[in-house]
N, C-alpha and C. Protein backbone atom coordinates (compact mmCIF):
# COMPACT_ATOMS: atom_id res chain seq x y z
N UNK A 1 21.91 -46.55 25.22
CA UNK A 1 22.13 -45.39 24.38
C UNK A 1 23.54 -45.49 23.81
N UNK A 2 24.01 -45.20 22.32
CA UNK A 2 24.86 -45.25 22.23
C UNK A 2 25.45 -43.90 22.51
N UNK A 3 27.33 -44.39 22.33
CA UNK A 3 27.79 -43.21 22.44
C UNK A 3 27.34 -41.71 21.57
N UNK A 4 27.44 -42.60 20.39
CA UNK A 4 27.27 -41.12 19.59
C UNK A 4 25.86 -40.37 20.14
N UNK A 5 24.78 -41.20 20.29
CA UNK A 5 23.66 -40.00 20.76
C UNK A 5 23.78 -39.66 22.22
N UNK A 6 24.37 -40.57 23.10
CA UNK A 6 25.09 -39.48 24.07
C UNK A 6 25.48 -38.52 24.12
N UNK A 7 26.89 -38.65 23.02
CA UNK A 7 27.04 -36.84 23.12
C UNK A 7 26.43 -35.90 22.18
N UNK A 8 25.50 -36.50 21.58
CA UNK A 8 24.36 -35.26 20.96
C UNK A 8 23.57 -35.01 21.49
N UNK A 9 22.93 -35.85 22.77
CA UNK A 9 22.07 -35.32 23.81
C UNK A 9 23.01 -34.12 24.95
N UNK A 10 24.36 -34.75 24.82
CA UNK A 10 24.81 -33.32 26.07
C UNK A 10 25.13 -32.27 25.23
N UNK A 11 25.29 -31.99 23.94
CA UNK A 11 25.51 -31.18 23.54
C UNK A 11 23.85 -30.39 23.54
N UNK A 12 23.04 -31.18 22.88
CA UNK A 12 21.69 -30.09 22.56
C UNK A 12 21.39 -29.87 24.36
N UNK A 13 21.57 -30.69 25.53
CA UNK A 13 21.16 -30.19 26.98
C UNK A 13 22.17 -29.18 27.53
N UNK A 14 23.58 -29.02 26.53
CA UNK A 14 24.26 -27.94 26.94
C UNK A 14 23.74 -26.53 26.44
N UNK A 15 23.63 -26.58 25.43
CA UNK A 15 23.12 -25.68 24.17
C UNK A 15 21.57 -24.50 24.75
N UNK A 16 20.52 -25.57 25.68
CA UNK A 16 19.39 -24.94 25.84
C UNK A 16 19.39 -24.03 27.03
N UNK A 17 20.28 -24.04 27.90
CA UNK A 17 20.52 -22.69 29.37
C UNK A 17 20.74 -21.67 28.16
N UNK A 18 22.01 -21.96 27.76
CA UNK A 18 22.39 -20.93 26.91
C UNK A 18 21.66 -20.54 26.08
N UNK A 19 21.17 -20.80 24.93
CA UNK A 19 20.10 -20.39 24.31
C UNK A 19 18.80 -19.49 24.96
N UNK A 20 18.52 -19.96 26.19
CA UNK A 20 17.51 -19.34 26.53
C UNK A 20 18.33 -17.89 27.14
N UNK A 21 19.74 -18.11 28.10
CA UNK A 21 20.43 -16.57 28.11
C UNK A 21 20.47 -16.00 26.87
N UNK A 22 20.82 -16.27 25.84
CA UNK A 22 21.10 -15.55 24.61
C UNK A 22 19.17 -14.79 24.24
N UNK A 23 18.46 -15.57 24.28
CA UNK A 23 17.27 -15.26 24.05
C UNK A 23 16.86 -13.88 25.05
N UNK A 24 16.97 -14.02 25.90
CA UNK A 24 16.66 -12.93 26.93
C UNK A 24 17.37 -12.09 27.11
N UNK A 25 18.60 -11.94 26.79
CA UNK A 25 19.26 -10.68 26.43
C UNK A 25 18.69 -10.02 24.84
N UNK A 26 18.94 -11.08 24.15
CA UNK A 26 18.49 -10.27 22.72
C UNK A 26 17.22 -9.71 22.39
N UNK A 27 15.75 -10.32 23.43
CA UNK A 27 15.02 -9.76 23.63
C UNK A 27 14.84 -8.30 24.58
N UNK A 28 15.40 -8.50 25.32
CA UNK A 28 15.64 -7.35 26.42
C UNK A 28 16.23 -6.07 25.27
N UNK A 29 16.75 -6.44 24.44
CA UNK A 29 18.11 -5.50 23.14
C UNK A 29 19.57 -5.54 23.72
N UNK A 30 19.82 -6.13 25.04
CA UNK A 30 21.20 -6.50 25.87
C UNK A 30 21.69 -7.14 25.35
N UNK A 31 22.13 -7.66 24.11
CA UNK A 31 23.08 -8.94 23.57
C UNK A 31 24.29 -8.44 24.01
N UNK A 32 25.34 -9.46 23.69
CA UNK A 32 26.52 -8.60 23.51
C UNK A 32 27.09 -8.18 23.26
N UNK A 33 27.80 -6.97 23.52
CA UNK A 33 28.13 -5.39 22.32
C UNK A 33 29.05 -6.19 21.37
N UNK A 34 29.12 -5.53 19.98
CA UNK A 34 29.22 -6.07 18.67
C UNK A 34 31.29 -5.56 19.07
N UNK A 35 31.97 -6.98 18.41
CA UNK A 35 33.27 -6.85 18.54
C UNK A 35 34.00 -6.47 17.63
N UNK A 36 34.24 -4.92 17.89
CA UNK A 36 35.09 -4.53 17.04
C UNK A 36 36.34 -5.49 15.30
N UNK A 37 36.68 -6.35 15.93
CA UNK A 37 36.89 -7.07 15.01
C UNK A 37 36.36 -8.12 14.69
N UNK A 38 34.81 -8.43 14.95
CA UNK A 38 34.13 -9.18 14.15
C UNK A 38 33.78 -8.60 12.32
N UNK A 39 33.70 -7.32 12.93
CA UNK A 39 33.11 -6.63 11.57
C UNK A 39 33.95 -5.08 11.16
N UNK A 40 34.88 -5.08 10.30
CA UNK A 40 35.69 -3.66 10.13
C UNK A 40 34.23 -2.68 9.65
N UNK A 41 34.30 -1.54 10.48
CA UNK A 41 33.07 -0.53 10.55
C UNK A 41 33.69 0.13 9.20
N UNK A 42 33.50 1.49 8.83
CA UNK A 42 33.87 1.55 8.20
C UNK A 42 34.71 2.83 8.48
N UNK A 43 36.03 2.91 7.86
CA UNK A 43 36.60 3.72 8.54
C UNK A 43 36.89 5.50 8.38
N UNK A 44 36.39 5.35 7.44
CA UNK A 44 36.32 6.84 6.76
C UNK A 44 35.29 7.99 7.76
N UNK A 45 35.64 8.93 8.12
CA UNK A 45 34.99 9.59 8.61
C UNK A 45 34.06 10.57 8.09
N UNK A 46 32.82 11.50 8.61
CA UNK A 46 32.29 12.21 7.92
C UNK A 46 32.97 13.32 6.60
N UNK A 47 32.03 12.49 5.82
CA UNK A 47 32.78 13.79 4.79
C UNK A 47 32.24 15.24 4.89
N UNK A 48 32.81 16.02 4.29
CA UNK A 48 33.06 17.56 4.82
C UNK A 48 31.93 18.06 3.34
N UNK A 49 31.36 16.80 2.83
CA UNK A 49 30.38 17.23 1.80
C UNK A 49 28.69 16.95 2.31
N UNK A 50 28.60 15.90 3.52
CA UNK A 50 27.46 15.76 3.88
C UNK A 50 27.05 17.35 4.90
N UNK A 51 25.79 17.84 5.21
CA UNK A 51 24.90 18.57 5.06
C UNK A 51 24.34 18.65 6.17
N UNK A 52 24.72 19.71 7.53
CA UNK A 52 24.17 19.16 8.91
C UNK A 52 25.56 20.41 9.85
N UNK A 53 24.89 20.25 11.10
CA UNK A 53 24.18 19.15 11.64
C UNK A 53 22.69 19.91 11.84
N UNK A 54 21.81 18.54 11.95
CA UNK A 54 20.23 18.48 12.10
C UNK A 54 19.76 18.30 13.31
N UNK A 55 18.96 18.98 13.99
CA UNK A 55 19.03 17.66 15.29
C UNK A 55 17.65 16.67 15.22
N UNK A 56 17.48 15.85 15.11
CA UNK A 56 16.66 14.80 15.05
C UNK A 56 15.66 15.14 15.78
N UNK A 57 14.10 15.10 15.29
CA UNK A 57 12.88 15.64 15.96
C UNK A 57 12.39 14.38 16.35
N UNK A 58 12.86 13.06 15.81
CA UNK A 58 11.86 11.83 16.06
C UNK A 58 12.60 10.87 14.94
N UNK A 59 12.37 9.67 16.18
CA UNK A 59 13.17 8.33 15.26
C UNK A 59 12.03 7.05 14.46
N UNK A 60 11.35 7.46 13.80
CA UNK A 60 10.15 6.57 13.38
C UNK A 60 10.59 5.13 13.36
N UNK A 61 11.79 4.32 13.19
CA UNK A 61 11.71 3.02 13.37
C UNK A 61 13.62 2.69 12.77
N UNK A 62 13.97 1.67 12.96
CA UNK A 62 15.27 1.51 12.88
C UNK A 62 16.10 1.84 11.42
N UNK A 63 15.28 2.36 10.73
CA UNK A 63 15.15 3.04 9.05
C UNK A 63 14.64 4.01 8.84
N UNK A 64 13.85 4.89 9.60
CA UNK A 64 13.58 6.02 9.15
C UNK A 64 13.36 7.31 10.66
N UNK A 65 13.84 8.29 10.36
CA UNK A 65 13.57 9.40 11.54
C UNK A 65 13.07 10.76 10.60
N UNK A 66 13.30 11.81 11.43
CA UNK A 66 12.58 13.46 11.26
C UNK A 66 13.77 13.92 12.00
N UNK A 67 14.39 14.97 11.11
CA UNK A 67 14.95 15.99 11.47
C UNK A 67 14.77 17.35 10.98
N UNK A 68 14.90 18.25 11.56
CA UNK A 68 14.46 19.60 11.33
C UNK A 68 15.69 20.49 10.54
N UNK A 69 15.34 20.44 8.90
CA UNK A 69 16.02 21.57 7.93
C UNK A 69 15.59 22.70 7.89
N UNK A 70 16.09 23.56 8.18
CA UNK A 70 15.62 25.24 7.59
C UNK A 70 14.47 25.14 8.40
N UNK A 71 14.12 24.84 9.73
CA UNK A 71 12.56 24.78 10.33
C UNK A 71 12.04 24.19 9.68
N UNK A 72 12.00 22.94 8.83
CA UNK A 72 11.36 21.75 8.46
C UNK A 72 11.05 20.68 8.98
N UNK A 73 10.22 19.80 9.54
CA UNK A 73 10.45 18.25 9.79
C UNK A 73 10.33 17.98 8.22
N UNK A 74 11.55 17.12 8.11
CA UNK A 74 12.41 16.59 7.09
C UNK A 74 12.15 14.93 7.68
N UNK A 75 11.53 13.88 6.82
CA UNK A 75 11.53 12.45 6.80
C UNK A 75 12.68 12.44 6.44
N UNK A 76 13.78 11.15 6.56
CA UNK A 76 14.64 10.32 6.55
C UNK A 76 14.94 9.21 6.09
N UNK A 77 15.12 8.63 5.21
CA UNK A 77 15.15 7.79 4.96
C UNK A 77 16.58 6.75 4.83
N UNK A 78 16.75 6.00 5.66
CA UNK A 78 18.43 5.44 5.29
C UNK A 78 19.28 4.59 4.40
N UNK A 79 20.10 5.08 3.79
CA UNK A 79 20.25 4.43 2.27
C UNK A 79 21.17 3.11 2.71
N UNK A 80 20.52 2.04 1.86
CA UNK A 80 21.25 0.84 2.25
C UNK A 80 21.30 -0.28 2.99
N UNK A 81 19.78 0.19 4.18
CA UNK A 81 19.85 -0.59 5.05
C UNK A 81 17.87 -1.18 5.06
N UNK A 82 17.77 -1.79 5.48
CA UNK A 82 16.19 -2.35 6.16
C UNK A 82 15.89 -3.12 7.63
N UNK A 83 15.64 -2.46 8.13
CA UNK A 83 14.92 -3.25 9.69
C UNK A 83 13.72 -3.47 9.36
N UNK A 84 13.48 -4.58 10.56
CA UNK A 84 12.08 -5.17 10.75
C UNK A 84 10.98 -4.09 11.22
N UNK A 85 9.82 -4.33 10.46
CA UNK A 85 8.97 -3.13 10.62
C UNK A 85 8.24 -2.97 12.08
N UNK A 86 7.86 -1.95 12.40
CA UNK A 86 7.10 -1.73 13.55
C UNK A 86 5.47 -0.44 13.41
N UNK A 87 5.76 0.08 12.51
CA UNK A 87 4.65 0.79 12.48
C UNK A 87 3.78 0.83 11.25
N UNK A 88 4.30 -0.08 10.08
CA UNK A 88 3.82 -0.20 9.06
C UNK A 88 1.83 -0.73 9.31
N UNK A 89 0.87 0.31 8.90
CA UNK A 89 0.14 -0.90 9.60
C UNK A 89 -0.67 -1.78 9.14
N UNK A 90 -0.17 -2.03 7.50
CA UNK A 90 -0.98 -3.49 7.18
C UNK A 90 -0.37 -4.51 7.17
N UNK A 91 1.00 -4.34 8.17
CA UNK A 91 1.91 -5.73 8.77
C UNK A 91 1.77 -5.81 10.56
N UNK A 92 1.76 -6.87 10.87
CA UNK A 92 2.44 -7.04 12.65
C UNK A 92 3.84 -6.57 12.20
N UNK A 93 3.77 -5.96 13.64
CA UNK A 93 4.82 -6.10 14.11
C UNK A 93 6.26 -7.15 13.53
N UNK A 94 7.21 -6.84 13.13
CA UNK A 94 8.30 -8.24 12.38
C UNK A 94 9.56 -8.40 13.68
N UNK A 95 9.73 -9.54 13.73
CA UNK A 95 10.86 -10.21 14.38
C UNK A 95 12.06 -9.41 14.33
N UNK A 96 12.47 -9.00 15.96
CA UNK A 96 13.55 -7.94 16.06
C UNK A 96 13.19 -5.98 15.85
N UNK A 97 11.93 -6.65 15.17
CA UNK A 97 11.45 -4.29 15.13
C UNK A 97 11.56 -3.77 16.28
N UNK A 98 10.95 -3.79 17.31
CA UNK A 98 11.35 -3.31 18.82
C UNK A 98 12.74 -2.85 19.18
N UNK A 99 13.15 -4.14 18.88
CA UNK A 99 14.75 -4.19 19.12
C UNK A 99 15.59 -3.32 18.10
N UNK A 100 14.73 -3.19 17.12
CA UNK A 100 15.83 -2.28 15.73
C UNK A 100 15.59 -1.02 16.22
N UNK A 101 14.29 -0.80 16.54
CA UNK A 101 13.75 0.53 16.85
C UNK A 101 14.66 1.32 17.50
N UNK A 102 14.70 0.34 18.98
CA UNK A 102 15.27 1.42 20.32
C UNK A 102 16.51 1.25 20.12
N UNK A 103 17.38 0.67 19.14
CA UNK A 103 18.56 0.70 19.09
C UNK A 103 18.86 1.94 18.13
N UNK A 104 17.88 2.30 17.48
CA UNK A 104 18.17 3.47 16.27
C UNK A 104 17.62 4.70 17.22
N UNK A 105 16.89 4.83 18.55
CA UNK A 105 16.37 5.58 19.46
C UNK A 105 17.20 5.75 20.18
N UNK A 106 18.41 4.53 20.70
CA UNK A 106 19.48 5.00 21.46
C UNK A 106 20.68 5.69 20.70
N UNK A 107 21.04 5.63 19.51
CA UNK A 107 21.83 6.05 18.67
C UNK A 107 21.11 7.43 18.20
N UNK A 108 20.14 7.73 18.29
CA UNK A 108 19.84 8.94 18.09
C UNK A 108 19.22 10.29 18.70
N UNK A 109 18.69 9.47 19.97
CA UNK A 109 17.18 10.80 20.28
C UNK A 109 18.19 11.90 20.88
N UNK A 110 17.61 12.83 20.26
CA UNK A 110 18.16 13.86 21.21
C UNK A 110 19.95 14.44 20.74
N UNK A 111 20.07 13.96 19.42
CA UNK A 111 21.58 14.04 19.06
C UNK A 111 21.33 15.06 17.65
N UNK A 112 22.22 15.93 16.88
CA UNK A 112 22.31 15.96 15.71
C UNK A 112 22.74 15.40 14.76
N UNK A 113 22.42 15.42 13.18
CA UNK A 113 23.13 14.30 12.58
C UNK A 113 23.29 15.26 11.23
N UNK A 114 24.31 14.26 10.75
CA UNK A 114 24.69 15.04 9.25
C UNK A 114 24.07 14.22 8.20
N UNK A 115 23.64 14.55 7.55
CA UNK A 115 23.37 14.09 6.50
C UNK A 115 24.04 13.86 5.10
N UNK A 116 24.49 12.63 4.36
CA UNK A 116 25.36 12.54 3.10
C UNK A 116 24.53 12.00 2.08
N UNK A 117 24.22 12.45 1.28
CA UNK A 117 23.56 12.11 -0.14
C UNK A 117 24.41 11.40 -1.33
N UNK A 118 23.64 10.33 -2.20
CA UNK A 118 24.49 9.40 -2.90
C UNK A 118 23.76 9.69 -3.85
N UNK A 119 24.91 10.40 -5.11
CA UNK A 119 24.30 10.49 -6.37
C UNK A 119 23.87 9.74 -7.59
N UNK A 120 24.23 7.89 -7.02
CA UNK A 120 23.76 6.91 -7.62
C UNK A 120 22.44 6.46 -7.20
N UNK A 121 21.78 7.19 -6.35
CA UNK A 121 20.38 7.13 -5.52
C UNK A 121 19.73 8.40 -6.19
N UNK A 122 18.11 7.98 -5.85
CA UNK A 122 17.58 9.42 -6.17
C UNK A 122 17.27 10.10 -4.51
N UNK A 123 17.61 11.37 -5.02
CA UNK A 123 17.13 12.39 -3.65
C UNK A 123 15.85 11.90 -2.63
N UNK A 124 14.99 11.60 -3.01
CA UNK A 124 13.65 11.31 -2.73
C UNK A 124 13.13 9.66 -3.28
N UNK A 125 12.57 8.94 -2.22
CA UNK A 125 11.96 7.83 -2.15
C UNK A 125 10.44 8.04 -2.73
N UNK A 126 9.76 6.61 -3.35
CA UNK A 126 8.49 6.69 -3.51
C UNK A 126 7.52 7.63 -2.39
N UNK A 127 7.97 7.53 -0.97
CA UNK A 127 6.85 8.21 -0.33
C UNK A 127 7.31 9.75 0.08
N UNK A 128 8.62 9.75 -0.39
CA UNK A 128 8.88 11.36 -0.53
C UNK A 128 9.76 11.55 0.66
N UNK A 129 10.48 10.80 1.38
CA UNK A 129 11.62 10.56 2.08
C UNK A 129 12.71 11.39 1.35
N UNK A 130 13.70 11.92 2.20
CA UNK A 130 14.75 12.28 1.73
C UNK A 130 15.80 11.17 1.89
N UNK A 131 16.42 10.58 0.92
CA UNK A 131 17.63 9.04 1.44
C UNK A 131 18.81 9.72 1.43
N UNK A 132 19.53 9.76 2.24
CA UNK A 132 20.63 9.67 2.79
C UNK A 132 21.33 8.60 4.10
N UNK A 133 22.69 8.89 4.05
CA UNK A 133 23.70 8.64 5.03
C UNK A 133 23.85 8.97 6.14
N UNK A 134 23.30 8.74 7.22
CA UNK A 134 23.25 9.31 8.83
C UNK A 134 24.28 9.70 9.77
N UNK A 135 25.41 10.59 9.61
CA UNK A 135 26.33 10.60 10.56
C UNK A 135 26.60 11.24 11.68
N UNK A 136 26.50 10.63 12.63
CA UNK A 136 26.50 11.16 13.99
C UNK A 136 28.45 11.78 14.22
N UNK A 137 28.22 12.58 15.20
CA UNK A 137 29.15 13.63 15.11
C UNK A 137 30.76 12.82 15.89
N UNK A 138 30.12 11.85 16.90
CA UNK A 138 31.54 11.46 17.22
C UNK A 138 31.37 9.65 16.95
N UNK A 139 29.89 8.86 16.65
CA UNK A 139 29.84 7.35 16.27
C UNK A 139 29.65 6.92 14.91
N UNK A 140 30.11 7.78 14.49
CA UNK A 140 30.12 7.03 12.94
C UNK A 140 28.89 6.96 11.74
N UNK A 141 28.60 6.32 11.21
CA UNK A 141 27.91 6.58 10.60
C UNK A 141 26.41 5.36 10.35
N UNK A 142 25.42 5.52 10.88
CA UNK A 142 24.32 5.07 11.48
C UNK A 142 23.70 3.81 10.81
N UNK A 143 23.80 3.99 9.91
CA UNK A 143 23.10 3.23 8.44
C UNK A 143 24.31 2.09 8.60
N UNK A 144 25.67 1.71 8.82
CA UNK A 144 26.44 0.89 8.67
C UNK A 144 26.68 0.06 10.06
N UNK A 145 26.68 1.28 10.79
CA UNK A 145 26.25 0.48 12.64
C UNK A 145 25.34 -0.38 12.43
N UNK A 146 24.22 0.12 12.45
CA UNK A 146 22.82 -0.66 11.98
C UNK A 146 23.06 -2.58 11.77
N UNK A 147 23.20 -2.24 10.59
CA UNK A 147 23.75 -3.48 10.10
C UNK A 147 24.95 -4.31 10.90
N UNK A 148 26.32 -4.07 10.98
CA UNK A 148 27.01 -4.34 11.57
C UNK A 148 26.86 -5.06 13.16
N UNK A 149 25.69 -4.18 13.94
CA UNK A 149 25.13 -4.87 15.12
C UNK A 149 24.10 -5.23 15.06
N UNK A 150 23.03 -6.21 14.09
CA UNK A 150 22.45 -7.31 13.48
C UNK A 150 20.93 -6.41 13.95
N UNK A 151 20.89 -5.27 13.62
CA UNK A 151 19.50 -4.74 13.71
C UNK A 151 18.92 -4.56 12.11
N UNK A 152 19.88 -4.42 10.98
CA UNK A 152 19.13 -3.84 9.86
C UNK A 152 19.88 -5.29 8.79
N UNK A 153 19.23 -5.24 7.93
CA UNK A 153 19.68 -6.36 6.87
C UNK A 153 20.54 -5.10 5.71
N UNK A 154 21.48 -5.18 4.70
CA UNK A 154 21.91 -4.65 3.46
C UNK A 154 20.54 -4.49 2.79
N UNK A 155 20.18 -3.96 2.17
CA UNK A 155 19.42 -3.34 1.29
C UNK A 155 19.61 -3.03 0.23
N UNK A 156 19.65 -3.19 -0.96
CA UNK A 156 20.31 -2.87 -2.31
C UNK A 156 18.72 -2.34 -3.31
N UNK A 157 18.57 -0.99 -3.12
CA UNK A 157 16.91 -0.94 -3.36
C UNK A 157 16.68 -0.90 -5.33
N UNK A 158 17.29 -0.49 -5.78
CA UNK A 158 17.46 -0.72 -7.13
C UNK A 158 19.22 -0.50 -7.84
N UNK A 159 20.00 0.36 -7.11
CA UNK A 159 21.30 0.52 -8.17
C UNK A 159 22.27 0.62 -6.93
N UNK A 160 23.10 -0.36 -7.36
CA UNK A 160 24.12 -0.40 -6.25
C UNK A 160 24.72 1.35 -5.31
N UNK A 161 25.10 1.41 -4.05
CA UNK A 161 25.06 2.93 -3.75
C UNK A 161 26.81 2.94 -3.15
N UNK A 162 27.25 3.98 -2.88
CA UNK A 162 28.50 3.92 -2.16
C UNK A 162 29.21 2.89 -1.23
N UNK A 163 28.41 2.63 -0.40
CA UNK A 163 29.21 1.69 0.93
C UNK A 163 28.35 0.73 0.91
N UNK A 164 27.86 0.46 -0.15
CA UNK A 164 27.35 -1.05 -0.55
C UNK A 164 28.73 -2.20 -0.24
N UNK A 165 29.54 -2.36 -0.70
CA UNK A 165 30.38 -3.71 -0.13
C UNK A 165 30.45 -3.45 1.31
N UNK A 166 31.06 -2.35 2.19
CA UNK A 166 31.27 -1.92 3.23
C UNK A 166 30.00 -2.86 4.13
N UNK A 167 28.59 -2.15 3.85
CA UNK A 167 27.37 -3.08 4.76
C UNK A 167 27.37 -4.35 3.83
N UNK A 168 27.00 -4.83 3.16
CA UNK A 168 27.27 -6.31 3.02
C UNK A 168 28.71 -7.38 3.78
N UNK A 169 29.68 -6.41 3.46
CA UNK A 169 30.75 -7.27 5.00
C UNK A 169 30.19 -7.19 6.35
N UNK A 170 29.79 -5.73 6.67
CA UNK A 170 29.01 -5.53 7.97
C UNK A 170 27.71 -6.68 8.16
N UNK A 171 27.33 -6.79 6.96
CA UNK A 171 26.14 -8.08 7.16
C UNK A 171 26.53 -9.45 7.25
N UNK A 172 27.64 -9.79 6.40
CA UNK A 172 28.12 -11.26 6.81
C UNK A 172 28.77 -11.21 7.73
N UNK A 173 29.14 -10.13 8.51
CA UNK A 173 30.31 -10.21 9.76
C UNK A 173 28.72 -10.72 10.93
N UNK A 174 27.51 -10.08 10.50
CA UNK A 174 26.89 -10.07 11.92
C UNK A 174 26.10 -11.32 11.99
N UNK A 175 26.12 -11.90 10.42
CA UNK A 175 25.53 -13.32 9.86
C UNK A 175 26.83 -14.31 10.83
N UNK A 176 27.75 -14.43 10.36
CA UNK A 176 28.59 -15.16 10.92
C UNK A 176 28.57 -15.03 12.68
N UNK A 177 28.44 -14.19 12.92
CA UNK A 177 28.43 -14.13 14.54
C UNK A 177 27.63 -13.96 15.56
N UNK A 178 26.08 -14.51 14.10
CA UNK A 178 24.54 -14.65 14.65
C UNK A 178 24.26 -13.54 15.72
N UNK A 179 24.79 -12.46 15.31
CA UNK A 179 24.11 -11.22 16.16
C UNK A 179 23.22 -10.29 15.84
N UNK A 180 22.50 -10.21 16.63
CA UNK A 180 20.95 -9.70 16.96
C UNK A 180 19.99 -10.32 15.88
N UNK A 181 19.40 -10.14 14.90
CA UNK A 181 18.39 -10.55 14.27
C UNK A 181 18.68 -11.64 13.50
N UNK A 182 19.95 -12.02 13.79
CA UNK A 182 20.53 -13.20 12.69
C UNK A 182 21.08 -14.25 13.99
N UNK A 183 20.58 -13.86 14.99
CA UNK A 183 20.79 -15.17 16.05
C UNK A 183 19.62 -15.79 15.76
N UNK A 184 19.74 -17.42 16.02
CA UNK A 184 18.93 -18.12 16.16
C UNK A 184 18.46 -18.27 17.20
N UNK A 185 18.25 -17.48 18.26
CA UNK A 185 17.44 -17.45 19.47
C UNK A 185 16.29 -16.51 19.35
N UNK A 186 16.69 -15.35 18.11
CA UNK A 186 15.99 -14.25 17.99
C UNK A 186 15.04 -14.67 16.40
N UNK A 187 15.38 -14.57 15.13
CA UNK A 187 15.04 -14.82 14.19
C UNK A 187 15.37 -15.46 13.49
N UNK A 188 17.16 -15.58 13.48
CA UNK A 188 17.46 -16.27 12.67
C UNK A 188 17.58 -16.01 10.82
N UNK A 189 17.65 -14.63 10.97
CA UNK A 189 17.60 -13.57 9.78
C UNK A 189 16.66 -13.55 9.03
N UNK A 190 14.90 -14.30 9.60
CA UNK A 190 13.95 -13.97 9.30
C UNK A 190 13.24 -12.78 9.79
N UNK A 191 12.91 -12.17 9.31
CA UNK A 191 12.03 -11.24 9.80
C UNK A 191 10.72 -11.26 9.88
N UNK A 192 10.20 -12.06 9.24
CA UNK A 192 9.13 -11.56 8.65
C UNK A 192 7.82 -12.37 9.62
């Protein structure tokens, strides 16, 4: 054997323990927590113009929940972002939905949220969603987490929106540091 495929065999026999730890945490949703300076969050805090607080009746999937306006269940829709689907049902299940899910289930059940509306968006989605900005009262703002800890991809659905550059850094920060759906143990930023 020569040298050189020597050390490309200890490298790929170093590579596969690990890989398979990385795999089983990121399946489990245990990766490891997203490093503050991998990705600048964004730093602005709730504005005093978003609309809340709501408290969340139900988290339908790592992109969309129900919260209750005026005694409404109010759909949700989150501007900017896309996770892998889980309840859609003329798709399986997509690579990482589970994992987007209960991460948008741990960030939310049982919490209130504010809501911020972008007037370069329309109010209402094709299926009659309300789109907004998700901000939780002391973690920031939901839709940019998302992304940032490799559960949701940037989304740009027709006209660029507010914190569009903001999640696209949040997306190459989590591209570069192959976390959660953009590890190659997990998808590999396929979803589909």
């Amino acid at each position: 054997m020569t040298p050189a495929r020597r050390a490309a065999w200890r490298t790929t026999a170093a590579a596969i323990p690990c890989s398979i730890l990385l795999a089983g945490c990121s399946l489990l949703g245990n990766g490891p927590a997203p490093n503050a300076t991998d990705a600048e969050s964004i730093k602005a805090s709730r504005p005093t113009s978003a609309d809340g607080p709501f408290p969340v009746t139900s988290v339908t999937d790592g992109d969309t929940i129900r919260v209750t306006i005026d005694g409404t269940s109010t759909r949700v829709r989150l501007i900017g972002i896309d996770t892998p689907e889980v309840t859609d049902p003329r798709r399986p299940v997509q690579c990482f939905g589970q994992e987007a899910s209960r991460r948008a289930h741990d960030l939310m059940d049982g919490t209130q949220v504010w809501l911020e509306y972008d007037p370069s968006q329309s109010r209402r989605d094709r299926y009659g969603r309300t789109l907004a900005y998700v901000w939780l009262s002391d973690a920031g703002l939901v839709n940019e987490t998302m992304v940032r800890e490799g559960y949701a991809h940037e989304y740009t659905y027709d006209t660029a929106y507010k914190y569009r550059d903001a999640f696209r850094d949040a997306e190459q920060a989590a591209r570069t540091a192959e976390r959660g759906l953009w590890s190659p143990a997990t998808c590999a930023g396929s979803t589909k």
